[in-house]
N, C-alpha and C. Protein backbone atom coordinates (compact mmCIF):
# COMPACT_ATOMS: atom_id res chain seq x y z
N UNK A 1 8.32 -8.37 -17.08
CA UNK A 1 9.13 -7.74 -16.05
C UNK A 1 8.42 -7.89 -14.70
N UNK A 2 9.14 -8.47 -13.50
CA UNK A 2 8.45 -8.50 -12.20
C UNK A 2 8.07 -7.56 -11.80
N UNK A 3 7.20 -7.29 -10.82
CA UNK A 3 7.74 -5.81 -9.65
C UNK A 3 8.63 -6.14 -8.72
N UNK A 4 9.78 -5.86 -8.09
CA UNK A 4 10.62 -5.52 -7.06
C UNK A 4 10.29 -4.08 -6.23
N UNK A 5 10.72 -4.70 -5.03
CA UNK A 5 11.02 -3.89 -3.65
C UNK A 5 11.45 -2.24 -4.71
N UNK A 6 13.11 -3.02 -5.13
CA UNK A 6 13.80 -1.42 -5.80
C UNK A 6 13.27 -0.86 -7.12
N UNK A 7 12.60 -2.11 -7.82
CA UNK A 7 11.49 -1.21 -8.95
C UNK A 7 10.70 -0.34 -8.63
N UNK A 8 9.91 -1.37 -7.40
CA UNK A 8 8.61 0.10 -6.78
C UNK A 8 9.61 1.43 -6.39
N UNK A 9 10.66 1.27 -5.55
CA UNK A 9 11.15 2.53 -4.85
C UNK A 9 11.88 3.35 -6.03
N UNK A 10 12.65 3.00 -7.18
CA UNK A 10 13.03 3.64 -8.30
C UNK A 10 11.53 4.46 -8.94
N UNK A 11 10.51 3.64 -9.08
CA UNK A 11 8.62 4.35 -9.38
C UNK A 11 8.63 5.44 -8.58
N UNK A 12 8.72 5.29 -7.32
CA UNK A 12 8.34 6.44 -6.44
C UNK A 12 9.17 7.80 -6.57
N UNK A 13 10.83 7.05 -6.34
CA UNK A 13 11.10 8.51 -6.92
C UNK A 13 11.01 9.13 -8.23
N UNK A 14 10.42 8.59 -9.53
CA UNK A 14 10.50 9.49 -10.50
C UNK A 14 8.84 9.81 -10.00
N UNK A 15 7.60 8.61 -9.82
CA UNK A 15 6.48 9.57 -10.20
C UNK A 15 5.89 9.92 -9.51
N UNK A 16 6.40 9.69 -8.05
CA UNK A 16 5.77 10.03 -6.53
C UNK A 16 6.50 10.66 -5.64
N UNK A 17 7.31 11.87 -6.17
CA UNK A 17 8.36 12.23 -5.52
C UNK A 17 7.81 12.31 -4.10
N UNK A 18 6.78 12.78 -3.64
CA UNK A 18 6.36 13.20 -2.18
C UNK A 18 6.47 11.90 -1.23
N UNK A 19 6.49 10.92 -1.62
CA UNK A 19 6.33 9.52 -0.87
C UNK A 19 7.76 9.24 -0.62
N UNK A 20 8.62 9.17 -1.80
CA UNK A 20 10.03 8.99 -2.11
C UNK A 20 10.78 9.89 -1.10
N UNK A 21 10.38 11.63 -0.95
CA UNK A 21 11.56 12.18 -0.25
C UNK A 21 11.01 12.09 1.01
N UNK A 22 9.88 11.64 1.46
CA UNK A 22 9.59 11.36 2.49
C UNK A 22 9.81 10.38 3.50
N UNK A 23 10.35 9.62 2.83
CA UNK A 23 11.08 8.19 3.20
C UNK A 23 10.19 6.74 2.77
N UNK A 24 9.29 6.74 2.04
CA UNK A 24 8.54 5.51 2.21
C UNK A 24 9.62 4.59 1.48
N UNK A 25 9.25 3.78 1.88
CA UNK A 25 9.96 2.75 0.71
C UNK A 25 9.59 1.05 1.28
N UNK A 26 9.93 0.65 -0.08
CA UNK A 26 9.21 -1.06 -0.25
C UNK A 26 10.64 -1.28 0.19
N UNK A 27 10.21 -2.97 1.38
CA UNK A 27 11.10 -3.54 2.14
C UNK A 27 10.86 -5.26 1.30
N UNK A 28 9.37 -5.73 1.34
CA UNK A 28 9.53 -6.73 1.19
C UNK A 28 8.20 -6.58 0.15
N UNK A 29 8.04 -7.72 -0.97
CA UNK A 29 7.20 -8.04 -1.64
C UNK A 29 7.22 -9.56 -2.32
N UNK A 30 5.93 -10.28 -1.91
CA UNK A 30 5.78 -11.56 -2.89
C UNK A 30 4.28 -11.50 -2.90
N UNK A 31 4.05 -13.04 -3.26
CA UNK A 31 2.72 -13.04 -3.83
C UNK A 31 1.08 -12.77 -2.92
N UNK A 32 2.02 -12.95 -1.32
CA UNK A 32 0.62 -12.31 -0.17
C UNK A 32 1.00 -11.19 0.46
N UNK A 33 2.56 -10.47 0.52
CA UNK A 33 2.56 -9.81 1.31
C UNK A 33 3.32 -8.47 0.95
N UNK A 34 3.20 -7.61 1.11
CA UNK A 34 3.85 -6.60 0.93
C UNK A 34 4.13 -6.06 2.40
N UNK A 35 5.55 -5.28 2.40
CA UNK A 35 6.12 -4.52 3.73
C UNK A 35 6.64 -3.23 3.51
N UNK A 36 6.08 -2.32 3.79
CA UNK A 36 6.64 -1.27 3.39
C UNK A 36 6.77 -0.40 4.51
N UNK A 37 7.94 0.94 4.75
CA UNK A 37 8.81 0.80 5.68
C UNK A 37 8.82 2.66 5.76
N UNK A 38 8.63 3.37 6.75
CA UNK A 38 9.01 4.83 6.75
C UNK A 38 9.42 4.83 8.22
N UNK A 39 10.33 6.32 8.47
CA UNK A 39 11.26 6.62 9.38
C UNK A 39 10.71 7.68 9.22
N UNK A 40 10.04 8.48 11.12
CA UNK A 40 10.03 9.61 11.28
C UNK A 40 11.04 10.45 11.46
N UNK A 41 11.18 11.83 10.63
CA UNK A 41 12.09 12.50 10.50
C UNK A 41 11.66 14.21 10.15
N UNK A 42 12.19 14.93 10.59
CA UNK A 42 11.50 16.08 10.14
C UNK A 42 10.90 16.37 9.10
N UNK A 43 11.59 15.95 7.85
CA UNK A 43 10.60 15.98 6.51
C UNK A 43 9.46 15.57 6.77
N UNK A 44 8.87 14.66 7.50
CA UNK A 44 7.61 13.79 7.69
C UNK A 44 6.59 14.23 8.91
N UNK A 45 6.93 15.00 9.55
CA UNK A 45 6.48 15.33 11.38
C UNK A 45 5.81 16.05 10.62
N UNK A 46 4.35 16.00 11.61
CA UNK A 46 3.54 17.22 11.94
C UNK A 46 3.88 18.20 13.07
N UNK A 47 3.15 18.95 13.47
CA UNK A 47 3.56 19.96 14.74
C UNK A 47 3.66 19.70 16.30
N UNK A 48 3.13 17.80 15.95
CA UNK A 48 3.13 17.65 17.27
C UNK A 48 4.37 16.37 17.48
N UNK A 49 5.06 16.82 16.91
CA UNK A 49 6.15 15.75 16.64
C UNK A 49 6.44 14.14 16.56
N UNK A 50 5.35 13.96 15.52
CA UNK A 50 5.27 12.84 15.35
C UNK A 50 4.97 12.82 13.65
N UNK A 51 4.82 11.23 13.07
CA UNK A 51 4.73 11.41 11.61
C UNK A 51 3.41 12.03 11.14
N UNK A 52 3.42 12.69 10.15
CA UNK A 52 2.28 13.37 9.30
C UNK A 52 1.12 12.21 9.28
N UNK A 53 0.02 11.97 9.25
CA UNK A 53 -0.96 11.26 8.85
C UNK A 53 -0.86 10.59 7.48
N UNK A 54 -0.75 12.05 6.36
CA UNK A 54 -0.59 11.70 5.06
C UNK A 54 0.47 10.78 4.26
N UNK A 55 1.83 10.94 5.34
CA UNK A 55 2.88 9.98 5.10
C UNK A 55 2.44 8.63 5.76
N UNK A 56 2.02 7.86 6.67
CA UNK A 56 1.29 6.87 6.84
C UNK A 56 0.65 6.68 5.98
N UNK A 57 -0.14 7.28 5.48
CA UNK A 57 -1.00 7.19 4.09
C UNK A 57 -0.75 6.33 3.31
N UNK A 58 0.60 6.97 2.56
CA UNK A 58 1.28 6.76 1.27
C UNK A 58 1.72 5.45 1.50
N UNK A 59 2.36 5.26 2.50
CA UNK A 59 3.32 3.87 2.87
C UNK A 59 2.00 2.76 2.86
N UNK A 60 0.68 2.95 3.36
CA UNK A 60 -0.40 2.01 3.60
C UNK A 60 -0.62 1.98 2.22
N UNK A 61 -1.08 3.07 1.94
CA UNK A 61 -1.53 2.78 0.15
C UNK A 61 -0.77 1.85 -0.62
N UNK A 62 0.63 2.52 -0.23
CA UNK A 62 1.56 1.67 -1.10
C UNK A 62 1.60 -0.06 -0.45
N UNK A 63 1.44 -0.01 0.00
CA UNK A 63 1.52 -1.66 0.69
C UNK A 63 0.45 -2.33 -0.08
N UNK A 64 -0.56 -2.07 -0.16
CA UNK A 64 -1.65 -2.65 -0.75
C UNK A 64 -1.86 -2.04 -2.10
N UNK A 65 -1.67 -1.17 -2.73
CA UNK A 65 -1.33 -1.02 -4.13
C UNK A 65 -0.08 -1.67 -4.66
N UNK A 66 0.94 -1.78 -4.28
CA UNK A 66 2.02 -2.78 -4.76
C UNK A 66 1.38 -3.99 -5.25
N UNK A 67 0.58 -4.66 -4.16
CA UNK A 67 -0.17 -6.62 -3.68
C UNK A 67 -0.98 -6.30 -5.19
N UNK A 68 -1.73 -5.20 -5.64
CA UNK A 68 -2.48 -5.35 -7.00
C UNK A 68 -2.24 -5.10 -7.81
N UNK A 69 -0.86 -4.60 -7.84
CA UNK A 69 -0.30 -4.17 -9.24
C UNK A 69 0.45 -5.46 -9.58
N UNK A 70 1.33 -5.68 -8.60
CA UNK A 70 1.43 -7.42 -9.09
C UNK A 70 0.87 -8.64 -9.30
N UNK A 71 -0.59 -8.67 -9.15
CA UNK A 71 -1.56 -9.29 -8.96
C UNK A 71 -1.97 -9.21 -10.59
N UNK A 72 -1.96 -8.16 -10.95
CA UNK A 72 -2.43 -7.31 -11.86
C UNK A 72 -1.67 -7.71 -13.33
N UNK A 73 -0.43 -7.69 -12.83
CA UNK A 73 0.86 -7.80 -14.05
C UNK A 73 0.80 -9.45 -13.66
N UNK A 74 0.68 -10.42 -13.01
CA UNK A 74 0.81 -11.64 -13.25
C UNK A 74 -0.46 -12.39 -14.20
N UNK A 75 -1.65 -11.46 -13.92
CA UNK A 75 -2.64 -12.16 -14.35
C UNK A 75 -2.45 -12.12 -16.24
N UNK A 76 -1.83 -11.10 -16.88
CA UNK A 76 -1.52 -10.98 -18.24
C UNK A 76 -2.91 -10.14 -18.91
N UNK A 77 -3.82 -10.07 -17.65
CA UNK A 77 -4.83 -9.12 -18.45
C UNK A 77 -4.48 -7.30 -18.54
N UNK A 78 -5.21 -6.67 -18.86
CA UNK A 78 -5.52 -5.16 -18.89
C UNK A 78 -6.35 -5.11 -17.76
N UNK A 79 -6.11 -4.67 -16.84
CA UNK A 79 -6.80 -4.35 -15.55
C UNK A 79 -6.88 -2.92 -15.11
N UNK A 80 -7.91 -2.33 -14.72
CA UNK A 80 -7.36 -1.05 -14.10
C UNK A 80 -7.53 -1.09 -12.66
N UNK A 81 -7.10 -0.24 -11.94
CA UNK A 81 -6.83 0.29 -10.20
C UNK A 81 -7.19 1.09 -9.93
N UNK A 82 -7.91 1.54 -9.17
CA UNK A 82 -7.90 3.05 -8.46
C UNK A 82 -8.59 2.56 -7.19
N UNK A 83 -8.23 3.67 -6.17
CA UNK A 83 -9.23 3.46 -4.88
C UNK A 83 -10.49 4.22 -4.75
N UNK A 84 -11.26 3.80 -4.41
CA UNK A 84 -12.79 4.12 -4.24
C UNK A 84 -13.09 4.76 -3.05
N UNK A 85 -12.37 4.37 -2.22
CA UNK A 85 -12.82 4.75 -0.50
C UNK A 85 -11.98 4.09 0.17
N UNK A 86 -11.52 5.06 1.21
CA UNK A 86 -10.37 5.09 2.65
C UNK A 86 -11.00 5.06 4.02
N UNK A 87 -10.21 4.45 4.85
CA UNK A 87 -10.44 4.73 5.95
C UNK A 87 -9.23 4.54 7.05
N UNK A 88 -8.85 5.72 7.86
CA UNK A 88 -7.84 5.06 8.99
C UNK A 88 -8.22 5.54 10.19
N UNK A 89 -7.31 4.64 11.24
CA UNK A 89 -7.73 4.94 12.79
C UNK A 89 -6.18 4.73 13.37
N UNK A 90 -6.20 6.20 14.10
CA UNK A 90 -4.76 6.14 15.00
C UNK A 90 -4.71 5.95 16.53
N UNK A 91 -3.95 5.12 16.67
CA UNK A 91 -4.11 4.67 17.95
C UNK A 91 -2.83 5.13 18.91
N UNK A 92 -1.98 5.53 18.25
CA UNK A 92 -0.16 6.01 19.23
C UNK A 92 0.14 7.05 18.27
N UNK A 93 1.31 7.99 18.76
CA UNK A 93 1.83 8.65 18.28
C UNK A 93 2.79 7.98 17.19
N UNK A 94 3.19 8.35 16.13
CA UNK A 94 4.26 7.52 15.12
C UNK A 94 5.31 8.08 15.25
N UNK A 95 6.19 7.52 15.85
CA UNK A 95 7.71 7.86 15.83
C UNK A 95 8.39 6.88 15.85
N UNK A 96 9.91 7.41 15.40
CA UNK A 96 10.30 6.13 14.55
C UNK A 96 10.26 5.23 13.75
N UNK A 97 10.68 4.57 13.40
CA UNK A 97 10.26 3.34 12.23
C UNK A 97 8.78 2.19 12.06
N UNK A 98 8.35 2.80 11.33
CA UNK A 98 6.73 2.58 11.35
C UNK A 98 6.67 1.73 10.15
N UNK A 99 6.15 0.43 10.17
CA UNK A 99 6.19 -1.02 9.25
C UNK A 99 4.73 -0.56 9.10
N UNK A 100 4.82 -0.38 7.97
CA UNK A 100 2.88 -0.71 7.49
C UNK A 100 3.22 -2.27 6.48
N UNK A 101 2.20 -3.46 6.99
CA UNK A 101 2.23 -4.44 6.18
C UNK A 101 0.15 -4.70 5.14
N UNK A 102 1.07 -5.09 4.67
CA UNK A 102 -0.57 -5.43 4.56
C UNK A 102 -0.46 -7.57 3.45
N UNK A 103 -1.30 -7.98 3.71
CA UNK A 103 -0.92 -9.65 3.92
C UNK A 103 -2.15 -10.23 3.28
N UNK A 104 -2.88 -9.43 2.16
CA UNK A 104 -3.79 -9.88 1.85
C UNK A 104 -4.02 -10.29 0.11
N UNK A 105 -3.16 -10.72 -0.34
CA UNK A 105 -3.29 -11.14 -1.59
C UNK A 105 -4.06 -11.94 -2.37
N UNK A 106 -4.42 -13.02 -0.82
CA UNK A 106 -5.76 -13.75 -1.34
C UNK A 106 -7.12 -13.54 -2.11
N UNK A 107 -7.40 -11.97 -1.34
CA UNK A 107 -8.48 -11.48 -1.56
C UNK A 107 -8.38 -10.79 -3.27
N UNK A 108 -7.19 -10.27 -3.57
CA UNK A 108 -6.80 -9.77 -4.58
C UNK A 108 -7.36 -10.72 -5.66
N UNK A 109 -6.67 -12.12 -5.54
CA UNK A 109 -6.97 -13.25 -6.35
C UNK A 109 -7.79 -13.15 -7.17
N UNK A 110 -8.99 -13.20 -5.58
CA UNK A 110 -10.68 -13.68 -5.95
C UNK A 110 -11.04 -12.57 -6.62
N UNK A 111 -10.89 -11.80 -6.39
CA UNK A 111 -11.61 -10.28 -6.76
C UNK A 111 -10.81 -10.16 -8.70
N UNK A 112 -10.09 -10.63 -8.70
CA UNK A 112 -9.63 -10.71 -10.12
C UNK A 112 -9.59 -11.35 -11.39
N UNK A 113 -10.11 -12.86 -10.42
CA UNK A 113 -11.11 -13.91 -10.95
C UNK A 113 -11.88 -13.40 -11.21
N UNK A 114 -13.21 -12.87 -10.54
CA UNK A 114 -14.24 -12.87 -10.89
C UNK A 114 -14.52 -11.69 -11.75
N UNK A 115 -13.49 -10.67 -11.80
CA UNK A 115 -13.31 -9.50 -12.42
C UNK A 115 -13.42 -10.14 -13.95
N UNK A 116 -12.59 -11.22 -14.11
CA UNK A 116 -12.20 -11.88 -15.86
C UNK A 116 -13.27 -13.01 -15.84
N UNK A 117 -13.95 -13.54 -15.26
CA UNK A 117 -14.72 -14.28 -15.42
C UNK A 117 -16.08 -13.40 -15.95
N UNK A 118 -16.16 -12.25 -14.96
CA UNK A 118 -17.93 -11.94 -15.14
C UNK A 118 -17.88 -10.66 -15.76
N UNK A 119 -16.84 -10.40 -16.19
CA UNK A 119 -16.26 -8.83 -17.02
C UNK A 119 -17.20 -7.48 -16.09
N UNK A 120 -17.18 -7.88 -14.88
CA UNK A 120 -17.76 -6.58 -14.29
C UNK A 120 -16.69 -6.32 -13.11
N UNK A 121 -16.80 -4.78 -13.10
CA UNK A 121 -15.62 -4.68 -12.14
C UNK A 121 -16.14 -4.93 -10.40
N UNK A 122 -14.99 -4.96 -9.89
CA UNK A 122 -14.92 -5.44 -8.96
C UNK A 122 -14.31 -4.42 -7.75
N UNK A 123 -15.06 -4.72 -6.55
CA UNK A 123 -14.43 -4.11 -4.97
C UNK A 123 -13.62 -4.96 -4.34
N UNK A 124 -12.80 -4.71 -3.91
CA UNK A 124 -11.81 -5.33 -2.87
C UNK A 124 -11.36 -4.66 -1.87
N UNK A 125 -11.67 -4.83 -0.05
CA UNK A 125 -11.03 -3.96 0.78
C UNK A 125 -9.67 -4.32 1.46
N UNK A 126 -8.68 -3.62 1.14
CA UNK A 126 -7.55 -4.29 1.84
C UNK A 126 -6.81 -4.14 2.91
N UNK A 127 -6.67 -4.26 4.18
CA UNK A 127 -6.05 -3.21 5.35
C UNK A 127 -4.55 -3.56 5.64
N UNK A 128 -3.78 -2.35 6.15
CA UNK A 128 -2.19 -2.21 6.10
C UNK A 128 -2.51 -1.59 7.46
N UNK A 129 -1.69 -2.11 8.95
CA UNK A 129 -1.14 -1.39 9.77
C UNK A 129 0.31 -1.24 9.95
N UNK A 130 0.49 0.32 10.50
CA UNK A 130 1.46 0.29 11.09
C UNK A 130 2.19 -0.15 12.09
N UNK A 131 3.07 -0.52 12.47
CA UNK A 131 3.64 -1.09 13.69
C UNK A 131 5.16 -0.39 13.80
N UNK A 132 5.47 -0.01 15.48
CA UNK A 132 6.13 0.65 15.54
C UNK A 132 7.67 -0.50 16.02
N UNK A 133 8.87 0.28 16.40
CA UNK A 133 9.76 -1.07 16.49
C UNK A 133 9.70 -1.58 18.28
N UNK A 134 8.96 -0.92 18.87
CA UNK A 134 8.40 -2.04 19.85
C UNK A 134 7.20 -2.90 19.59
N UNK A 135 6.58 -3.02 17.90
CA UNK A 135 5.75 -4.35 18.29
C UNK A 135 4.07 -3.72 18.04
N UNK A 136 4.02 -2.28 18.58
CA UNK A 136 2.77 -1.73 19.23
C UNK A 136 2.20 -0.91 17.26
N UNK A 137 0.68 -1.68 17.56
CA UNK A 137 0.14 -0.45 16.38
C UNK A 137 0.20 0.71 16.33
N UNK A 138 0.37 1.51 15.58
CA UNK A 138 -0.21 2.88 15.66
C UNK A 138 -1.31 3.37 14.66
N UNK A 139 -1.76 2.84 14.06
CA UNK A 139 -2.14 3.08 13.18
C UNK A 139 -2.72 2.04 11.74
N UNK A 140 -3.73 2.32 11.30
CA UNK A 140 -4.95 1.09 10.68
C UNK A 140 -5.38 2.05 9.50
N UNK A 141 -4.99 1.50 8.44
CA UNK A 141 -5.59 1.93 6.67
C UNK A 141 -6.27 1.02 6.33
N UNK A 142 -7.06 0.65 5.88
CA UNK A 142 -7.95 0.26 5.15
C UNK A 142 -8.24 1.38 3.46
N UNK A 143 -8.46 0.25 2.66
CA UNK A 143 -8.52 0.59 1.60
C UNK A 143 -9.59 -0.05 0.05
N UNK A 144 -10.10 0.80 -0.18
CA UNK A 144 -11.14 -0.12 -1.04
C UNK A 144 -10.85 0.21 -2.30
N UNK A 145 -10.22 -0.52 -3.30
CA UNK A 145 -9.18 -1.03 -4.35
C UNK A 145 -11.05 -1.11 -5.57
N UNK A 146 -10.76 -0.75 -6.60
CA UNK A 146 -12.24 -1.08 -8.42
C UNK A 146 -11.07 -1.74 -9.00
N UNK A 147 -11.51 -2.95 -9.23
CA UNK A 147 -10.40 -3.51 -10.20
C UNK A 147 -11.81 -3.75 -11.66
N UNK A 148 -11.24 -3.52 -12.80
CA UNK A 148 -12.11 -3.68 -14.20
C UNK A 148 -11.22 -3.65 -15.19
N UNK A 149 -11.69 -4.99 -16.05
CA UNK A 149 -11.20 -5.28 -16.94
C UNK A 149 -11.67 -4.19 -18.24
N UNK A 150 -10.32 -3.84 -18.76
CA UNK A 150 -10.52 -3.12 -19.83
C UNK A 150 -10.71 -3.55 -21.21
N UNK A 151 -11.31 -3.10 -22.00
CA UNK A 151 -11.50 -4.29 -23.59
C UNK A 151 -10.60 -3.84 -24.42
């Protein structure tokens, strides 16, 4: 079974409801890129009327957790995921429709190679910004992905 855009977003709402009613949702996915897509809206605002931090979050996470779960399901091994360590930097207020992409599948590759080659797990850092619909960042996730093969 592939992953799809509406597979991931059908996932979210049963096992991530908080991401789901929040608006995140997968726009685009193949083998380098993932696009994933939220709309500020009151469910999502902090007090200073703009999007929550934590909803940026989810949408970055998800951009680059999508790229290794399919990475993951193509390779035919038992792999596991989790993140190790975060980091973001905000640069604008988030309002409106905020594109977090993240375009790094390459790195996924290597890191999964060498994961099945040398049976030791592996770091991979992957970064997702936001971009607002004039063009302008707001916002930079970075993410450091343990991939290990399970026996």
């Amino acid at each position: 079974m592939n992953i799809s855009p509406s597979k991931l977003n059908t996932f979210l709402m049963l096992k991530l409801p908080a991401a789901y009613f929040t608006g995140v949702r997968t726009k685009h996915l193949d083998d380098t890129t993932c696009v994933v897509s939220v709309k500020h809206r009151w469910i999502n605002q902090n007090p200073f009327r703009s999007m929550f931090w934590a909803v940026q979050g989810m949408a970055a996470e998800l951009s680059t957790g999508a790229l290794v779960m399919t990475k993951i399901r193509n390779s035919g091994k038992n792999i596991s995921m989790l993140v190790a360590n975060n980091n973001a930097s905000f640069t604008k207020k988030a309002t409106g429709r905020i594109t977090f992409t993240c375009e790094e599948g390459h790195k996924i590759d290597e890191a999964i190679t060498k994961a099945i080659e040398t049976g030791d797990g592996q770091t991979v850092w992957l970064n997702s910004n936001g971009i607002n619909k004039d063009g302008v960042e707001v916002s930079s996730f970075n993410f450091e992905w343990t991939l290990k093969v399970k026996c």
